[in-house]
N, C-alpha and C. Protein backbone atom coordinates (compact mmCIF):
# COMPACT_ATOMS: atom_id res chain seq x y z
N UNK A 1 10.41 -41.52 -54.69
CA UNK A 1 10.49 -40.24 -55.37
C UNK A 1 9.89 -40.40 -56.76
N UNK A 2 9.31 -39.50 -57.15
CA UNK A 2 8.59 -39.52 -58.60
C UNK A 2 9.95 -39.38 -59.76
N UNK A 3 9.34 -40.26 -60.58
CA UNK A 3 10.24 -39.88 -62.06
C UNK A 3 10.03 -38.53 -62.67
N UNK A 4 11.21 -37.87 -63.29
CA UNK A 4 11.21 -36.80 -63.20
C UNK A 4 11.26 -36.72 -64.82
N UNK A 5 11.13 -38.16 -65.65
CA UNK A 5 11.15 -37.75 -66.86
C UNK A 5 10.08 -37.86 -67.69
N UNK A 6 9.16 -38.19 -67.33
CA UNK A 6 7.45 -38.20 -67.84
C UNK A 6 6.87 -36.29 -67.82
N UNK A 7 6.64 -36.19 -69.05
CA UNK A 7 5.88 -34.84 -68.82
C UNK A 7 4.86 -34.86 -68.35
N UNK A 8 4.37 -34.00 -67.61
CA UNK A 8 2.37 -34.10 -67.80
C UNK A 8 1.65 -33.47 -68.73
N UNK A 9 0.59 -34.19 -69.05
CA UNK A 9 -0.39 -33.76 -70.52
C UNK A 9 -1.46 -32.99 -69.20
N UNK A 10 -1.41 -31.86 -70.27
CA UNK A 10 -1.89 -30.50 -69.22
C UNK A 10 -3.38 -31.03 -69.23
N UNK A 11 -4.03 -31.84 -69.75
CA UNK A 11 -5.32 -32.00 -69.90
C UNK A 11 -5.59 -33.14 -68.78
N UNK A 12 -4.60 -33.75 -68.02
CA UNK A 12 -4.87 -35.18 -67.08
C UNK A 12 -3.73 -35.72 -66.35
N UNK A 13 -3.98 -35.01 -65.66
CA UNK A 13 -2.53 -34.82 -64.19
C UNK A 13 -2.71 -35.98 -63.44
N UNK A 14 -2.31 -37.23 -63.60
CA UNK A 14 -2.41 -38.34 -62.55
C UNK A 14 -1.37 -37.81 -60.94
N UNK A 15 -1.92 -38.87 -60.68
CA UNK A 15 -1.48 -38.77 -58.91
C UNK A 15 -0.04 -38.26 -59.14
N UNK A 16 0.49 -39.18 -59.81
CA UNK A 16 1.88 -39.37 -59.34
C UNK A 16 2.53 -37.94 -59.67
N UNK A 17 2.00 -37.20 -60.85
CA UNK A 17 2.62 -36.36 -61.46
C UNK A 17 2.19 -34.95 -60.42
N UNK A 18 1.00 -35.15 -59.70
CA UNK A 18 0.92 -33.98 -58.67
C UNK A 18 1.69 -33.96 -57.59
N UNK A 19 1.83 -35.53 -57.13
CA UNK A 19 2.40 -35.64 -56.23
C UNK A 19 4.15 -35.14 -56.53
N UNK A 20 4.78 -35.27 -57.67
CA UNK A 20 5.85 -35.03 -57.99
C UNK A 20 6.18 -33.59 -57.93
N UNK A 21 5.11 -32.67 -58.15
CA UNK A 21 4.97 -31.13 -58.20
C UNK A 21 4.89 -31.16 -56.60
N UNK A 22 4.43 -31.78 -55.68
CA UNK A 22 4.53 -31.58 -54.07
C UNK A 22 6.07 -31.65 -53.78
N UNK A 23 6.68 -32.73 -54.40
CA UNK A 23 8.32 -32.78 -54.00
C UNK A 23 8.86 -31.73 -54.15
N UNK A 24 9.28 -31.47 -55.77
CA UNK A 24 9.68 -30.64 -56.33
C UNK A 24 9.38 -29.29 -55.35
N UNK A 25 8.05 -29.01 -54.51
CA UNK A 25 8.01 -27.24 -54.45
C UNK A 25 8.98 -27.88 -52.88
N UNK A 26 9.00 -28.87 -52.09
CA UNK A 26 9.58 -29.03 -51.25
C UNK A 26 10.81 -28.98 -50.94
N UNK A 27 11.45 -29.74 -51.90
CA UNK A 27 12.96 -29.68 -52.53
C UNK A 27 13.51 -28.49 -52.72
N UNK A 28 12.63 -27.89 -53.74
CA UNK A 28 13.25 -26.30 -54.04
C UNK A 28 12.79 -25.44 -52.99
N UNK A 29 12.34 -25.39 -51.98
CA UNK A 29 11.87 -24.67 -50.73
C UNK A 29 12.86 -24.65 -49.54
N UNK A 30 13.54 -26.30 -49.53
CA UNK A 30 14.67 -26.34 -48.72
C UNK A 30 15.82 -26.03 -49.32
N UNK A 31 16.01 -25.66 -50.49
CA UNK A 31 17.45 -25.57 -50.58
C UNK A 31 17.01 -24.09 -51.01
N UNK A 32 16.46 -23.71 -51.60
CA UNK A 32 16.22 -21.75 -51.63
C UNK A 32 16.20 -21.60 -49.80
N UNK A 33 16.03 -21.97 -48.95
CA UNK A 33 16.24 -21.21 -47.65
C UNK A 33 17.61 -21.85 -46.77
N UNK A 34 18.11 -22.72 -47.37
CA UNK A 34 19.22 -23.43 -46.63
C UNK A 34 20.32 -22.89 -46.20
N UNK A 35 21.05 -21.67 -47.35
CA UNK A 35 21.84 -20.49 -46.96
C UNK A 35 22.19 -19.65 -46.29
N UNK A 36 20.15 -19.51 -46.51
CA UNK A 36 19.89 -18.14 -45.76
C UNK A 36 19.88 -19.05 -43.95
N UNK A 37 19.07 -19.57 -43.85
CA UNK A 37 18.99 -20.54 -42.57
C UNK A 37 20.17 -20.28 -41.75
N UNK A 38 21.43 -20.78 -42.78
CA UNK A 38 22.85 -21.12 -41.97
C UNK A 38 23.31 -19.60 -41.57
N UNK A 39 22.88 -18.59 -42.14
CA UNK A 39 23.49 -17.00 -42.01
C UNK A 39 22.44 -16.51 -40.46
N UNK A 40 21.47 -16.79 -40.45
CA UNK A 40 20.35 -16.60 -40.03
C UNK A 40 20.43 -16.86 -38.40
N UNK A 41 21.09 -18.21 -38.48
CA UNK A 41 21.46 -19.03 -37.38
C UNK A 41 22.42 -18.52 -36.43
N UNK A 42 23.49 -17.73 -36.96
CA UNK A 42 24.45 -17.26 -36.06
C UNK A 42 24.03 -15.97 -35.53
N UNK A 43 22.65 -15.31 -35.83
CA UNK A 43 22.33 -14.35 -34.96
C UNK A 43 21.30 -15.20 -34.55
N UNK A 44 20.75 -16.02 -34.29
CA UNK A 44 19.74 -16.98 -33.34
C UNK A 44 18.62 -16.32 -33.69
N UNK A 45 18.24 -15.90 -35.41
CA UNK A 45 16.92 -15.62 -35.85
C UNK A 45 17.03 -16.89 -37.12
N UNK A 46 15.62 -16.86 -37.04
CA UNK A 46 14.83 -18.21 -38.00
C UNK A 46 14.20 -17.52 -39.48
N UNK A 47 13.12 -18.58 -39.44
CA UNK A 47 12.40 -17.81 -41.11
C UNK A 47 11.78 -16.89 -40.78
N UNK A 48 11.37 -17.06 -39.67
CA UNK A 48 10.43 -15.45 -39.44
C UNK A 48 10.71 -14.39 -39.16
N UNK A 49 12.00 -14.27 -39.26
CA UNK A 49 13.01 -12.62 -38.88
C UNK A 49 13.65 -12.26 -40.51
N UNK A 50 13.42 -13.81 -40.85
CA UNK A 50 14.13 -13.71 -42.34
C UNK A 50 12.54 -12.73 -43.47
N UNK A 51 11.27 -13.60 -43.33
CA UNK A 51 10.37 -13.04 -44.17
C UNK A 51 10.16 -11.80 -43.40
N UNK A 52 10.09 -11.27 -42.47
CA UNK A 52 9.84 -9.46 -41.76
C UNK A 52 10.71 -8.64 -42.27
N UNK A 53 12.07 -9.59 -42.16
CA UNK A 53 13.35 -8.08 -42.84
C UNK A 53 13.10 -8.05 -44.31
N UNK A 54 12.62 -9.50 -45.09
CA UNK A 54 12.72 -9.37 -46.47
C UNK A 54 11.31 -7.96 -46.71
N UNK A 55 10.31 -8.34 -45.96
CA UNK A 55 8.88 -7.46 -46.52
C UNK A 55 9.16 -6.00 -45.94
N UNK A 56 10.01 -6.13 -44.89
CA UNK A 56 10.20 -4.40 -44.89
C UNK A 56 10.78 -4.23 -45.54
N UNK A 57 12.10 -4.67 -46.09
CA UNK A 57 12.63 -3.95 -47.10
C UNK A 57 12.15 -3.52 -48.13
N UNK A 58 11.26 -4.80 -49.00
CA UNK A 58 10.50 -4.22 -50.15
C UNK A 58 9.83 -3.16 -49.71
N UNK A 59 8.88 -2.62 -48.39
CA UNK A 59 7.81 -1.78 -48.28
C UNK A 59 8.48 -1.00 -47.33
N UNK A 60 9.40 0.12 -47.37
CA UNK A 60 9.96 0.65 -45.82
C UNK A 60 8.39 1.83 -45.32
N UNK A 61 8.63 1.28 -44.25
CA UNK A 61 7.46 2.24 -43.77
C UNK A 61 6.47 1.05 -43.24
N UNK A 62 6.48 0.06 -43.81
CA UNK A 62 5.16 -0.60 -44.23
C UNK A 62 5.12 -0.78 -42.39
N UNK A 63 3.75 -0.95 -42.13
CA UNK A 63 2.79 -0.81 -40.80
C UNK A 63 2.88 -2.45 -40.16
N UNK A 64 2.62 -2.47 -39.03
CA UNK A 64 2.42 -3.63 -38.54
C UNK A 64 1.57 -4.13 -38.74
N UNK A 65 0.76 -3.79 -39.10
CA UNK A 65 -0.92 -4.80 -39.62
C UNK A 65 -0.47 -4.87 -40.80
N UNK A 66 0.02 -4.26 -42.09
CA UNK A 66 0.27 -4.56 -43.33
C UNK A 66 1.44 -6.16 -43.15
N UNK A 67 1.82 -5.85 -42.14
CA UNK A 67 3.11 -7.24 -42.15
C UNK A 67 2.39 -8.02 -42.01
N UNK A 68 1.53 -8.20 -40.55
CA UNK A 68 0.43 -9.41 -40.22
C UNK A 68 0.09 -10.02 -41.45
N UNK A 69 -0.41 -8.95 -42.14
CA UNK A 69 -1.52 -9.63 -42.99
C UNK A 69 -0.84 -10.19 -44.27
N UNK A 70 0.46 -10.01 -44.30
CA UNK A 70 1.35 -11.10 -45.67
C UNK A 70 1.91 -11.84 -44.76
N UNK A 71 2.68 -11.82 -43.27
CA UNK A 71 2.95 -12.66 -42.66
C UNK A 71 2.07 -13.96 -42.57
N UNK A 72 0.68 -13.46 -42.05
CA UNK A 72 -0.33 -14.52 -41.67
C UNK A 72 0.18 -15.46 -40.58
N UNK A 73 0.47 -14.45 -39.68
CA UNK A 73 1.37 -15.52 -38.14
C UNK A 73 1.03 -14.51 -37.24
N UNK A 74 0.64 -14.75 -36.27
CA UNK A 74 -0.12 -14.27 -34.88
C UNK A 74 0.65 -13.27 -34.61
N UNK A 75 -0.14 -11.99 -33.95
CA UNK A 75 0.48 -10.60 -33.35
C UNK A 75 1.31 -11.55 -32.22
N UNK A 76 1.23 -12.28 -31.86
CA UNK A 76 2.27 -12.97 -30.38
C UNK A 76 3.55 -13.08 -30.92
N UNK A 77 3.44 -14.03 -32.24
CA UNK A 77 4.81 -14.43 -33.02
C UNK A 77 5.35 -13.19 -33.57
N UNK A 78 4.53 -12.05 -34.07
CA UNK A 78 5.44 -11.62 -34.79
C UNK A 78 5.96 -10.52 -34.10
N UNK A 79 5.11 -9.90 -32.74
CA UNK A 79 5.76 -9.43 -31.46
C UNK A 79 6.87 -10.00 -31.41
N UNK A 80 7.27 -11.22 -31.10
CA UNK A 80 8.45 -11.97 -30.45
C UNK A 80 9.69 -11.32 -31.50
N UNK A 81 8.94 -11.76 -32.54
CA UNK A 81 10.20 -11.41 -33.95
C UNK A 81 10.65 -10.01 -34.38
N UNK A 82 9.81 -8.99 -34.02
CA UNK A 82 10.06 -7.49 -34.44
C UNK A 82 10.71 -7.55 -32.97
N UNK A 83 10.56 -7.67 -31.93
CA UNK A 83 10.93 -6.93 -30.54
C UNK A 83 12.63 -7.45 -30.54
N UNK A 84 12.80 -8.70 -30.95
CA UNK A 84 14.09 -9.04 -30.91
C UNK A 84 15.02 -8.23 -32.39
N UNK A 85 14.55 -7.88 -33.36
CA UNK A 85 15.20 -7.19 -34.22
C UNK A 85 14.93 -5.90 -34.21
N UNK A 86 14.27 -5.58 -33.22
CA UNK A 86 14.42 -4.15 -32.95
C UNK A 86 15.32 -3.93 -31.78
N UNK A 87 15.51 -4.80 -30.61
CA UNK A 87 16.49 -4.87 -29.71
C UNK A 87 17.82 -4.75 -30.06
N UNK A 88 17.87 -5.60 -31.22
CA UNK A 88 19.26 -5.79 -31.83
C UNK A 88 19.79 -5.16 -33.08
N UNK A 89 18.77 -4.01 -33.20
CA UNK A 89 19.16 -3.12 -34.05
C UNK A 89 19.43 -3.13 -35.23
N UNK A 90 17.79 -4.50 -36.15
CA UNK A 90 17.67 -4.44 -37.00
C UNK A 90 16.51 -3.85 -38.20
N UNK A 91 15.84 -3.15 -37.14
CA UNK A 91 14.57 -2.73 -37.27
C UNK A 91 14.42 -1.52 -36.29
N UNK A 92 13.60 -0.45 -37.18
CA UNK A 92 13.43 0.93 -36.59
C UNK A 92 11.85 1.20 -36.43
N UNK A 93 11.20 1.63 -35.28
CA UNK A 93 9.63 1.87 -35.70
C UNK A 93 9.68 3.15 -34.98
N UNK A 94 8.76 3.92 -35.96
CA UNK A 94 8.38 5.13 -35.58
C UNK A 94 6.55 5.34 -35.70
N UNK A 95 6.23 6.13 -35.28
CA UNK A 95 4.44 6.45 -34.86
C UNK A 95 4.09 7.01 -36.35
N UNK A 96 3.41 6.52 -37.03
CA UNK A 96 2.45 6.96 -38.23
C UNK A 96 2.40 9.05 -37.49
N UNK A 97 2.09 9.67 -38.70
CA UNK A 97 1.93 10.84 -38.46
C UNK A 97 0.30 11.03 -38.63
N UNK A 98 -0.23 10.37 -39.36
CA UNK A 98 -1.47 11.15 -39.17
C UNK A 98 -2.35 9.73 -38.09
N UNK A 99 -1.67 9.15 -38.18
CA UNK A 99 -2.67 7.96 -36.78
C UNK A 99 -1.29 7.61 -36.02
N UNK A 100 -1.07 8.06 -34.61
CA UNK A 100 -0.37 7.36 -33.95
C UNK A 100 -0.15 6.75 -32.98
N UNK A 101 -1.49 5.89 -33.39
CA UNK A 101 -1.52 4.36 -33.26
C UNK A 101 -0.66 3.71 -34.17
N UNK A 102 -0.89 3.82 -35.57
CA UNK A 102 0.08 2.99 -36.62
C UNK A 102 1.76 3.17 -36.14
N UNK A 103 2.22 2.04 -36.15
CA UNK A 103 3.97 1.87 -36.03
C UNK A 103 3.99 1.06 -37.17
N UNK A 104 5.13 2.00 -37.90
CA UNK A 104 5.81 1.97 -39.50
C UNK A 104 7.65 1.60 -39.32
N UNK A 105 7.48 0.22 -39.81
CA UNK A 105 8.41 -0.27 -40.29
C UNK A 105 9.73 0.29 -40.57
N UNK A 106 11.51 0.51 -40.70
CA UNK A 106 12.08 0.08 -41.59
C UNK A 106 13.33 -0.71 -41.35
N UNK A 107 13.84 -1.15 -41.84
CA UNK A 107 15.27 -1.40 -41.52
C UNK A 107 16.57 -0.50 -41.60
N UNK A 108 17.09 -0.95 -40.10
CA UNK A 108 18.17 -0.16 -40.35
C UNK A 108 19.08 -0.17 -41.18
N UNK A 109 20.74 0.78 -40.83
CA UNK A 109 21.91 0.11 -41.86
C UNK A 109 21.92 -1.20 -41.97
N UNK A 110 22.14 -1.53 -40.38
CA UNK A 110 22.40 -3.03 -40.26
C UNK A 110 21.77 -3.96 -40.41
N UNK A 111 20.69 -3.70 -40.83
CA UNK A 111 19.67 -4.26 -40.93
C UNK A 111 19.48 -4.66 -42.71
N UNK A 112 19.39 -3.61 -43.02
CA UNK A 112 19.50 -3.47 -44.46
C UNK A 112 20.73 -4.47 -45.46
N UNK A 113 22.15 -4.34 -44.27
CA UNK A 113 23.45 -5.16 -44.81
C UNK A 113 22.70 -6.81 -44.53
N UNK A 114 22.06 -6.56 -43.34
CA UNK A 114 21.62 -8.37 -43.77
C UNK A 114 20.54 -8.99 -44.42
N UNK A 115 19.67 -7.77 -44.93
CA UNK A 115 18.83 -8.50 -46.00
C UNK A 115 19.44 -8.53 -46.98
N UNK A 116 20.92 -7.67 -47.46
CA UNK A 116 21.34 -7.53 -48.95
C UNK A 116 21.98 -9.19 -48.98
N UNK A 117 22.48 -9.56 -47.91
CA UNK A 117 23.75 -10.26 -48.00
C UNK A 117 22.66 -11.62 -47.51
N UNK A 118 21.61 -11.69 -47.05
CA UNK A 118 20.35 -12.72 -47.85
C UNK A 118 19.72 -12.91 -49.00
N UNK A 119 19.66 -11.73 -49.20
CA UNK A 119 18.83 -12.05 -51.06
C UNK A 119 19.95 -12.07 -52.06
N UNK A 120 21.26 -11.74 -51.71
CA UNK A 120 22.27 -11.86 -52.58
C UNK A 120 22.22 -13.29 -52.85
N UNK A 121 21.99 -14.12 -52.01
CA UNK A 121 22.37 -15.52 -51.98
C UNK A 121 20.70 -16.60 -53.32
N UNK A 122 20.04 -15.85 -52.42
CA UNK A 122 18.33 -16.84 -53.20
C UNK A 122 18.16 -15.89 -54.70
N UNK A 123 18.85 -14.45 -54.97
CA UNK A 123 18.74 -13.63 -56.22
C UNK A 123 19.77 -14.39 -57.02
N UNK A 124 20.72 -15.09 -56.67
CA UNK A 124 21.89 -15.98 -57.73
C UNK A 124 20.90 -17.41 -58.11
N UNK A 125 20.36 -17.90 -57.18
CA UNK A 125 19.69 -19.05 -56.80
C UNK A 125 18.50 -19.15 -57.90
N UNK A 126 17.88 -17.92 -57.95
CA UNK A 126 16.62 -17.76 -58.78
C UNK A 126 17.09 -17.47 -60.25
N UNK A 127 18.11 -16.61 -60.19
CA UNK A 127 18.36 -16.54 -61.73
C UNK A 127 19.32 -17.59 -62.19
N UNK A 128 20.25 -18.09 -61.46
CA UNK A 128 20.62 -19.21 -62.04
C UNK A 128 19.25 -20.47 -63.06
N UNK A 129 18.57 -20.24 -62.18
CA UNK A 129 17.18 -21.28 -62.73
C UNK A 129 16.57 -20.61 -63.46
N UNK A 130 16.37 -19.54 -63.17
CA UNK A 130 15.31 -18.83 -64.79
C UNK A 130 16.33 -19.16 -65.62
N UNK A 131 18.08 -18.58 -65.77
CA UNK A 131 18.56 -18.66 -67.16
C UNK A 131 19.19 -20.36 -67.61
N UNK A 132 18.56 -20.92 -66.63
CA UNK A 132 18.47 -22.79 -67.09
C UNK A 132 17.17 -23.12 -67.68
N UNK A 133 16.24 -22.50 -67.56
CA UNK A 133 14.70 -22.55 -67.81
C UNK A 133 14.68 -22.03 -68.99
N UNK A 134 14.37 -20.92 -69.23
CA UNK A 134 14.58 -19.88 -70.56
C UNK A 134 13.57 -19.17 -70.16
N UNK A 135 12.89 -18.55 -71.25
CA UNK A 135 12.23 -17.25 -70.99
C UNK A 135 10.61 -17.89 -71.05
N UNK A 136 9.94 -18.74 -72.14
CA UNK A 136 8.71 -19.35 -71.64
C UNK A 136 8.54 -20.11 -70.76
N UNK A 137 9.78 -21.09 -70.15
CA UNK A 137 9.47 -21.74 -68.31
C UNK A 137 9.08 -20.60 -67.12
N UNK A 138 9.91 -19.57 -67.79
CA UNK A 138 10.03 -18.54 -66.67
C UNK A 138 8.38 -18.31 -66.42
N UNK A 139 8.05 -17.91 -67.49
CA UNK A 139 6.79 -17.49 -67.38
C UNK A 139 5.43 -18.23 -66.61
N UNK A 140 5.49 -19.70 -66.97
CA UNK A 140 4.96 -20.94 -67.30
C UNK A 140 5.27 -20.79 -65.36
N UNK A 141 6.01 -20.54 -65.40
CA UNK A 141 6.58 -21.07 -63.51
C UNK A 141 5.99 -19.97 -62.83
N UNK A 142 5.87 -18.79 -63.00
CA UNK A 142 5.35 -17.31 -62.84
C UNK A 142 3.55 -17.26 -62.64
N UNK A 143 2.93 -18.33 -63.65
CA UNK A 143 1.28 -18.38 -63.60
C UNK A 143 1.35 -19.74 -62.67
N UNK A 144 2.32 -20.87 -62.80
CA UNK A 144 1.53 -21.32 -61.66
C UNK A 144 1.99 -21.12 -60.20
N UNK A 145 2.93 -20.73 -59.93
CA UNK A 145 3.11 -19.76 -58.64
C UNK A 145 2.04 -18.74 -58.45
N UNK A 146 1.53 -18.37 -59.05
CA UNK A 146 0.23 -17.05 -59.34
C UNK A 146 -0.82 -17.96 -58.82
N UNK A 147 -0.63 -19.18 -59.56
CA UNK A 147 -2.29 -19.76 -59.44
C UNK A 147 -2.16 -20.77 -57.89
N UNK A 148 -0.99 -20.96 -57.17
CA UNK A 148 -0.95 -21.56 -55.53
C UNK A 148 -1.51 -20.74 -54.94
N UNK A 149 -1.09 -19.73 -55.21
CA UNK A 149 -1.14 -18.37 -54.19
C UNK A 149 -2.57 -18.09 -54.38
N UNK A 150 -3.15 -17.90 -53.14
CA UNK A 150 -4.59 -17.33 -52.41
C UNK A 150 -4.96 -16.42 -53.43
N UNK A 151 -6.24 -16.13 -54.21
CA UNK A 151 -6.62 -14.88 -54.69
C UNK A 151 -6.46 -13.44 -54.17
N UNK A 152 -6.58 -13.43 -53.23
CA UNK A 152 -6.38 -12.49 -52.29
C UNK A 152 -5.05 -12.05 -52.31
N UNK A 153 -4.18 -12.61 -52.38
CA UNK A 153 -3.02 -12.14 -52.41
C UNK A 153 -2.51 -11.62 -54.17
N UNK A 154 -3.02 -12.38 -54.90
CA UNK A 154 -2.60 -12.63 -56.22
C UNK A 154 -2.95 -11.00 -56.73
N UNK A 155 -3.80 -9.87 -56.31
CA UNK A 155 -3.33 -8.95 -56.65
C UNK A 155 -2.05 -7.94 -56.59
N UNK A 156 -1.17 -8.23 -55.30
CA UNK A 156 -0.30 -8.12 -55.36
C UNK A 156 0.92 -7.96 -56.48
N UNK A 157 0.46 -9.10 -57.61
CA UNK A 157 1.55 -9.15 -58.56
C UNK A 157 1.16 -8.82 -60.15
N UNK A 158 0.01 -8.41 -59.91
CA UNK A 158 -0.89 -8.16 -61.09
C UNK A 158 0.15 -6.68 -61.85
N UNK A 159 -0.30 -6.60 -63.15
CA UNK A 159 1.09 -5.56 -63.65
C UNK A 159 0.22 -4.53 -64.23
């Protein structure tokens, strides 16, 4: 495991210190979903029922090609994953009105109670660490999360 008490000089990132930023997003990747995982588990849905309910919620309505394309996981997979939370009555689709071809997203009640009672858990998780960080880490953590993320996507968060 990398030492965690060497800063890096922003001008000359040796191995070790990138490699330490690989742990670190790993570390904090398993334990931000570890909660949710164990809640997740007793209805026999995974991460991928977890990121569909989280993106409809932010976008209700939002289209099945709009999911694909932040999902980035095959119409097969994410068939498998909408058909079972729509079976089970966590997810509602109705026909676009002016194309209906388009099927638009949302979550139901019940649906809705289990994204609250997921992000309740990673929204304590995240602000616990911003208000351990302070307000310039926050930021500092904010551009390089900005700068992993695909260009393509990075408009997304633009203000």
């Amino acid at each position: 495991m990398t030492d965690l008490k060497s800063g890096p000089n922003p001008l000359f990132l040796r191995h070790d210190q990138l490699h330490q930023g690989i742990e670190l997003l790993f570390y904090a990747y398993r334990d931000f979903t570890a909660e949710c995982d164990a809640v997740l588990s007793t209805y026999g849905f995974g991460r991928a029922h977890h990121r569909a309910i989280y993106f409809i919620a932010r976008s209700p309505g939002i289209s099945v090609a709009e999911l694909l394309e932040i999902l980035r996981i095959t119409k097969q997979s994410l068939s498998r994953v909408l058909s079972q939370l729509v079976r089970e009555g966590f997810v509602s689709v109705e026909k676009a009105q002016t194309d209906r071809r388009r099927r638009l997203l949302r979550l139901t009640d019940k649906g809705e109670k289990l994204e609250k009672r997921l992000s309740e858990v990673q929204r304590a998780r995240i602000g616990d660490a911003y208000r351990a960080a302070g307000g310039n880490a926050i930021e500092g953590y904010r551009k390089v999360l900005l700068s992993i993320i695909d260009e393509t996507d990075r408009k997304r968060f633009v203000e």
